[in-house]
PDB file of N, CA and C in Angstrom:
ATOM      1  N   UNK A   1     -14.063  29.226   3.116  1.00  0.00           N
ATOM      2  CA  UNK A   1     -14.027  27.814   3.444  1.00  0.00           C
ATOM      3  C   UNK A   1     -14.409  27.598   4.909  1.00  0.00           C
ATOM      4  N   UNK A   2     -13.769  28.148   5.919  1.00  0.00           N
ATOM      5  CA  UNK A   2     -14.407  28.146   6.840  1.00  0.00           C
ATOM      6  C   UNK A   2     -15.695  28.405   7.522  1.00  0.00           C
ATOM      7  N   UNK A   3     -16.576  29.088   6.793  1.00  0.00           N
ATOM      8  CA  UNK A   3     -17.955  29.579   6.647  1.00  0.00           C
ATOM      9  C   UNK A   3     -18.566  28.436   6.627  1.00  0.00           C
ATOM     10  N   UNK A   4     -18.108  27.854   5.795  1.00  0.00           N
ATOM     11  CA  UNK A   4     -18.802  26.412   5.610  1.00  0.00           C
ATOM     12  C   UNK A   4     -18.853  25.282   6.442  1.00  0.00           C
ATOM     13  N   UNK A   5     -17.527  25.034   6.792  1.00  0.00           N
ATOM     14  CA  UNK A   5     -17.061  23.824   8.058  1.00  0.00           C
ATOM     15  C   UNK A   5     -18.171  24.309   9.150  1.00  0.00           C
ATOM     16  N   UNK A   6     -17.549  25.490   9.789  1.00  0.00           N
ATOM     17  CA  UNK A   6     -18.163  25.854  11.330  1.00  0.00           C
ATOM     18  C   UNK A   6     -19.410  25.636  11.429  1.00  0.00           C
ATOM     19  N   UNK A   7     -20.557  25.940  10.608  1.00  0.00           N
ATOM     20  CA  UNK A   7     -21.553  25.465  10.397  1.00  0.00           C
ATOM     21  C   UNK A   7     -22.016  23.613  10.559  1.00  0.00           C
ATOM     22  N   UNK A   8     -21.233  22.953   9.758  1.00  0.00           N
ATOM     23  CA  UNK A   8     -21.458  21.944   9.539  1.00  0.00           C
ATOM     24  C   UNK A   8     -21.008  21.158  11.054  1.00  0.00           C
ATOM     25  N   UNK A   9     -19.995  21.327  11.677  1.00  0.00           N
ATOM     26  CA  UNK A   9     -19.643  21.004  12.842  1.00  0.00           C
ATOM     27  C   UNK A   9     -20.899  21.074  14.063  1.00  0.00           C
ATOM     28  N   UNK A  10     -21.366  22.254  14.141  1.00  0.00           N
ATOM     29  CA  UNK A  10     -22.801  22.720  14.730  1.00  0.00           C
ATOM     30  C   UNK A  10     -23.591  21.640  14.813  1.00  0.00           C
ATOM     31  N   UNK A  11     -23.344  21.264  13.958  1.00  0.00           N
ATOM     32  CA  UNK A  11     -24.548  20.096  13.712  1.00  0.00           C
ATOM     33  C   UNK A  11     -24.512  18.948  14.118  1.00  0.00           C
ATOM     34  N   UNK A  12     -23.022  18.221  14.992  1.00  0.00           N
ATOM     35  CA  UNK A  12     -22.506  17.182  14.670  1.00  0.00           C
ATOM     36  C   UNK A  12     -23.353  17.061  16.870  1.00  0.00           C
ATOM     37  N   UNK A  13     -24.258  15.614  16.936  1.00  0.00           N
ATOM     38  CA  UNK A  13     -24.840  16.087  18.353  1.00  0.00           C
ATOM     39  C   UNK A  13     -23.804  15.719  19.040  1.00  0.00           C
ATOM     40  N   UNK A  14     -23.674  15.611  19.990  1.00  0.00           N
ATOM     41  CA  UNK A  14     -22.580  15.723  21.549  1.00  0.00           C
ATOM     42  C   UNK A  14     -22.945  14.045  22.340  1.00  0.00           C
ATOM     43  N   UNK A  15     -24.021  14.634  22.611  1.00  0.00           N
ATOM     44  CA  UNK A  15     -24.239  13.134  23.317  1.00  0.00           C
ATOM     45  C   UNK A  15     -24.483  11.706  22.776  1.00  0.00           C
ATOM     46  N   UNK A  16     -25.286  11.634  21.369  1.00  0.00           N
ATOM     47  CA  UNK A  16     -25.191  10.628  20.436  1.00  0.00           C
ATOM     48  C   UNK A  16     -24.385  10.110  19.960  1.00  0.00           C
ATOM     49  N   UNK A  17     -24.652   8.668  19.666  1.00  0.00           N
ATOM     50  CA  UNK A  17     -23.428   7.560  19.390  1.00  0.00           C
ATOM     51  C   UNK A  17     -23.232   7.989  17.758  1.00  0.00           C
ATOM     52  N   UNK A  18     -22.006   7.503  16.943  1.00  0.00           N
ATOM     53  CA  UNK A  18     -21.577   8.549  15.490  1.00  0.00           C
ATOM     54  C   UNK A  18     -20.509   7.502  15.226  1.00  0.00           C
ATOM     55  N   UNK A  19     -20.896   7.131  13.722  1.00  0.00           N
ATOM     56  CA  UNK A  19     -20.647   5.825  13.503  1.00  0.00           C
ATOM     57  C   UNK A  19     -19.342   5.654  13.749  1.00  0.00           C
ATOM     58  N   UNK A  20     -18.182   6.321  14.011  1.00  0.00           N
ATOM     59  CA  UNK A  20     -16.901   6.419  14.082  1.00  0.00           C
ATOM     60  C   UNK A  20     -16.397   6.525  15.316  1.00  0.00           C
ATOM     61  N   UNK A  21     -17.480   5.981  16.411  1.00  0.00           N
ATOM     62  CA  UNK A  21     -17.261   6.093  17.874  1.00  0.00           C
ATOM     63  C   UNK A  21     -17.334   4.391  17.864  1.00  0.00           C
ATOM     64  N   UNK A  22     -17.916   3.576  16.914  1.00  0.00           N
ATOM     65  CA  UNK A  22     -18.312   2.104  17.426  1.00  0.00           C
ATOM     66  C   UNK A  22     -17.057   1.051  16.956  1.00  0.00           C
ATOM     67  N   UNK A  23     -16.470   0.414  17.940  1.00  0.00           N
ATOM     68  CA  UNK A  23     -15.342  -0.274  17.777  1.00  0.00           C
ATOM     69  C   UNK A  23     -15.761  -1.652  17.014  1.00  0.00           C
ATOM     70  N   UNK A  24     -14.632  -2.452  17.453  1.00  0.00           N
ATOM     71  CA  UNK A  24     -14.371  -3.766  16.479  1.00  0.00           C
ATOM     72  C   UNK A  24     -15.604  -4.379  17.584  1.00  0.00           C
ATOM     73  N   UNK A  25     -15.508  -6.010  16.554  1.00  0.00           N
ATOM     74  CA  UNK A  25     -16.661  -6.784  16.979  1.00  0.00           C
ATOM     75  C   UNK A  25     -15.781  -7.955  18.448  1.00  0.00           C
ATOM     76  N   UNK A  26     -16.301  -7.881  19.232  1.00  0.00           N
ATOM     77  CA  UNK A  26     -15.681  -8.770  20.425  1.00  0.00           C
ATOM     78  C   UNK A  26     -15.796 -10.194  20.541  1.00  0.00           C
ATOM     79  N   UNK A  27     -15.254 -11.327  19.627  1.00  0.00           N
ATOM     80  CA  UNK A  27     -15.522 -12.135  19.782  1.00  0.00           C
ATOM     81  C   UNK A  27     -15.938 -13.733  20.751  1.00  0.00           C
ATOM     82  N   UNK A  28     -15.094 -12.599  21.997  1.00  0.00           N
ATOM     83  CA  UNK A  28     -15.248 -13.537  23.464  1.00  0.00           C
ATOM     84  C   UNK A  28     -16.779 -13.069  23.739  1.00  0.00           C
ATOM     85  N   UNK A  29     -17.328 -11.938  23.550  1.00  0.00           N
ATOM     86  CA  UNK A  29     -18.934 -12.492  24.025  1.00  0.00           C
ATOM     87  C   UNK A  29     -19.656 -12.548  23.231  1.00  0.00           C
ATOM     88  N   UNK A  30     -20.504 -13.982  24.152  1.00  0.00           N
ATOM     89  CA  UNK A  30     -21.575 -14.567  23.514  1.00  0.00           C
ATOM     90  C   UNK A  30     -21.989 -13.804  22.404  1.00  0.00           C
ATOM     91  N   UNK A  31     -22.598 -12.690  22.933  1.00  0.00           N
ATOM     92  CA  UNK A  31     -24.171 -12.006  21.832  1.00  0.00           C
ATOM     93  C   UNK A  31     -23.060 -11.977  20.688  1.00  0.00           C
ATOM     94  N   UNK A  32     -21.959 -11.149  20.393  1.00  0.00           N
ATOM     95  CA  UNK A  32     -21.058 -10.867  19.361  1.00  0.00           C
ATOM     96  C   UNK A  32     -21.292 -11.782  18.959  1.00  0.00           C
ATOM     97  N   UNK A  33     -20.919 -12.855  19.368  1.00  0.00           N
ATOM     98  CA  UNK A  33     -20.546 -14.349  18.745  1.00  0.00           C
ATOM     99  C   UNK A  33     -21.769 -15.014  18.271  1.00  0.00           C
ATOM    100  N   UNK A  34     -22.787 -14.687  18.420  1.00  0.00           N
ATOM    101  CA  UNK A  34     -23.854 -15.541  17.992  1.00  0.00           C
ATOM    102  C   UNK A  34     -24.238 -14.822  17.076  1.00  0.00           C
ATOM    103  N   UNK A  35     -24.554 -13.135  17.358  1.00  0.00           N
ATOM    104  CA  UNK A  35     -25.144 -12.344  16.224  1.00  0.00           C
ATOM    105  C   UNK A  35     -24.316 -12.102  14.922  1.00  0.00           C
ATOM    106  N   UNK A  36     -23.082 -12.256  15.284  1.00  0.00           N
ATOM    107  CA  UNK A  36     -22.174 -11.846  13.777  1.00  0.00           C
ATOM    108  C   UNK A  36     -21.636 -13.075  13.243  1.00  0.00           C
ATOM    109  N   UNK A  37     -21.581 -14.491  13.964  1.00  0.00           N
ATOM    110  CA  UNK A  37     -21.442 -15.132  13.268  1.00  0.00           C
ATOM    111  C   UNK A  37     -22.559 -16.647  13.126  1.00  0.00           C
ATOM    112  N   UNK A  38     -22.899 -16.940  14.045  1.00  0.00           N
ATOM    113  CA  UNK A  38     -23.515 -18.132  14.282  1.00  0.00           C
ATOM    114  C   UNK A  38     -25.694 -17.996  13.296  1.00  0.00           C
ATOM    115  N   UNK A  39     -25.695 -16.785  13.778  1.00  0.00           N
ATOM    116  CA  UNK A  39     -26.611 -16.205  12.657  1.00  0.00           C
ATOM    117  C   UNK A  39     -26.564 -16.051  11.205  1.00  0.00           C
ATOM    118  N   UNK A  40     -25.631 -15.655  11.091  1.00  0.00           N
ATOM    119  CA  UNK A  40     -25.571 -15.850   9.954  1.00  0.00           C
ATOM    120  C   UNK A  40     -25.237 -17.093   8.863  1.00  0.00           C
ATOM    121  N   UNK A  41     -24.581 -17.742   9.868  1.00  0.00           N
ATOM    122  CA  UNK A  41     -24.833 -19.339   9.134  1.00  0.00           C
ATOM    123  C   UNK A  41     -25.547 -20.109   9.034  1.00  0.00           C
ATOM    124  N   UNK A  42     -26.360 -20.008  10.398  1.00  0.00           N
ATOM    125  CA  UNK A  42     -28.045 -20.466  10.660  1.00  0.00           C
ATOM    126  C   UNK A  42     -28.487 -20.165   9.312  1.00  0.00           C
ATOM    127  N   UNK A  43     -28.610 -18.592   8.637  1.00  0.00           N
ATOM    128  CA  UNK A  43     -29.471 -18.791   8.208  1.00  0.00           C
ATOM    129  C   UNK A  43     -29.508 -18.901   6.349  1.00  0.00           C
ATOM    130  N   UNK A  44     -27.946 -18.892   6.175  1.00  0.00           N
ATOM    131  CA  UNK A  44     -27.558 -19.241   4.982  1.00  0.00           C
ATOM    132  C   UNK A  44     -28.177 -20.748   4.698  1.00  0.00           C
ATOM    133  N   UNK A  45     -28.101 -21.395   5.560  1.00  0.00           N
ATOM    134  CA  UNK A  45     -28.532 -22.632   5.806  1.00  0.00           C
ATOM    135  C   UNK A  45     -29.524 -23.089   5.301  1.00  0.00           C
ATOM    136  N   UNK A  46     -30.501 -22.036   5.843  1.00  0.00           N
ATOM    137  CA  UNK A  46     -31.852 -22.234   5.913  1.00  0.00           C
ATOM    138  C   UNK A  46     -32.328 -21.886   5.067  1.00  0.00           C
ATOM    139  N   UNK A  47     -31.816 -20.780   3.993  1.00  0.00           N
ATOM    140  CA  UNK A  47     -31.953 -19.965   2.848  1.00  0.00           C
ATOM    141  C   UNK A  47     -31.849 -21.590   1.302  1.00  0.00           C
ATOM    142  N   UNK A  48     -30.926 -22.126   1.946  1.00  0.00           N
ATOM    143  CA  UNK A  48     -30.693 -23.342   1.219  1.00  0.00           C
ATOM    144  C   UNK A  48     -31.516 -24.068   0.759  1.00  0.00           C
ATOM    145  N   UNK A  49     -31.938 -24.956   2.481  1.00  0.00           N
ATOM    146  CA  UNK A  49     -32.719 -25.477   2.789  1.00  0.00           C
ATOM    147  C   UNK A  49     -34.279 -25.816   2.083  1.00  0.00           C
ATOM    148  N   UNK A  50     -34.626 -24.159   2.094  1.00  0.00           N
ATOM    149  CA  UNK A  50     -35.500 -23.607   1.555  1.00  0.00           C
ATOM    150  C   UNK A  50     -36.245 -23.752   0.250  1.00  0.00           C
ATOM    151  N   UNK A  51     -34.895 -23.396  -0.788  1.00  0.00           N
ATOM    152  CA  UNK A  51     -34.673 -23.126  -1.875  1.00  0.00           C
ATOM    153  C   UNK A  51     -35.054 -25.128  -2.486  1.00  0.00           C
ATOM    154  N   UNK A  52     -33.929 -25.739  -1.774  1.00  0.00           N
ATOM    155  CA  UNK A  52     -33.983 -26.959  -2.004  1.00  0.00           C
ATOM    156  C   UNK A  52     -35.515 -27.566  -1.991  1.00  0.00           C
ATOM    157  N   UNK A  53     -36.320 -27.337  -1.027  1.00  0.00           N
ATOM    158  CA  UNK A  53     -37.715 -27.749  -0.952  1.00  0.00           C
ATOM    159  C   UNK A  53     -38.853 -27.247  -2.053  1.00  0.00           C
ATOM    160  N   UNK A  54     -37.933 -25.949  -2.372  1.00  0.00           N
ATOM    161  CA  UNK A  54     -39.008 -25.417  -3.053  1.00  0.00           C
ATOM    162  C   UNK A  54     -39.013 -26.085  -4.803  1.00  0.00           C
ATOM    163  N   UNK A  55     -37.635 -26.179  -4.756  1.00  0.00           N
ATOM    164  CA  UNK A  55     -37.558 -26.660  -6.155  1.00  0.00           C
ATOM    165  C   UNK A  55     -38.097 -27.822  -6.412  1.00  0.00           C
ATOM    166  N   UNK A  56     -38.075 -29.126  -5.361  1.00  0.00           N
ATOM    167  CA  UNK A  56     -38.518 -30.339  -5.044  1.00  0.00           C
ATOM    168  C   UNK A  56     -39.963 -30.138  -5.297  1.00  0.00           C
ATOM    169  N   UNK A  57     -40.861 -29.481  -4.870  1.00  0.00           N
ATOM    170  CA  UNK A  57     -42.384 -29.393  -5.032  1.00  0.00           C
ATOM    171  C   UNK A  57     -42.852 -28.913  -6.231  1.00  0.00           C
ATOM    172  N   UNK A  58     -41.767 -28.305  -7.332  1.00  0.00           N
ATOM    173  CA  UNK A  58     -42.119 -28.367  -8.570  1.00  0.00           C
ATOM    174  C   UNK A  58     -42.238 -28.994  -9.473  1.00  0.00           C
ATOM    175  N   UNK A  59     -40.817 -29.885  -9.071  1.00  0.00           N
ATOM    176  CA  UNK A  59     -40.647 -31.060  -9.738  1.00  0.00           C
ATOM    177  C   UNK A  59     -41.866 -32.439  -9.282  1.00  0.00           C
TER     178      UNK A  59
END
């Protein structure tokens, strides 16, 4: 069993970011705040929006 781990560890890089190094989302700044939420409502929106026009030009 150990044959196996030690190997696999080897592999793991040192200086690179590893998804279990990246914390929670910060909602006091801006970028957080715009990219995780304000984006995404933009563009649900717009996805709508969209949809709505498109159906309109068929009819």
């Amino acid at each position: 069993m150990q044959n196996i781990i030690f190997p696999l560890l080897l592999q793991i890089p040192t200086n690179a970011p590893n998804p279990g190094d990246s914390g929670t989302v910060d909602l006091s700044e801006p970028f957080d705040l715009i990219v995780f939420i304000i984006l995404p409502i933009v563009f649900v929106i717009l996805y709508f929006i969209w949809k709505r026009n498109k159906k309109r030009d068929r009819e």
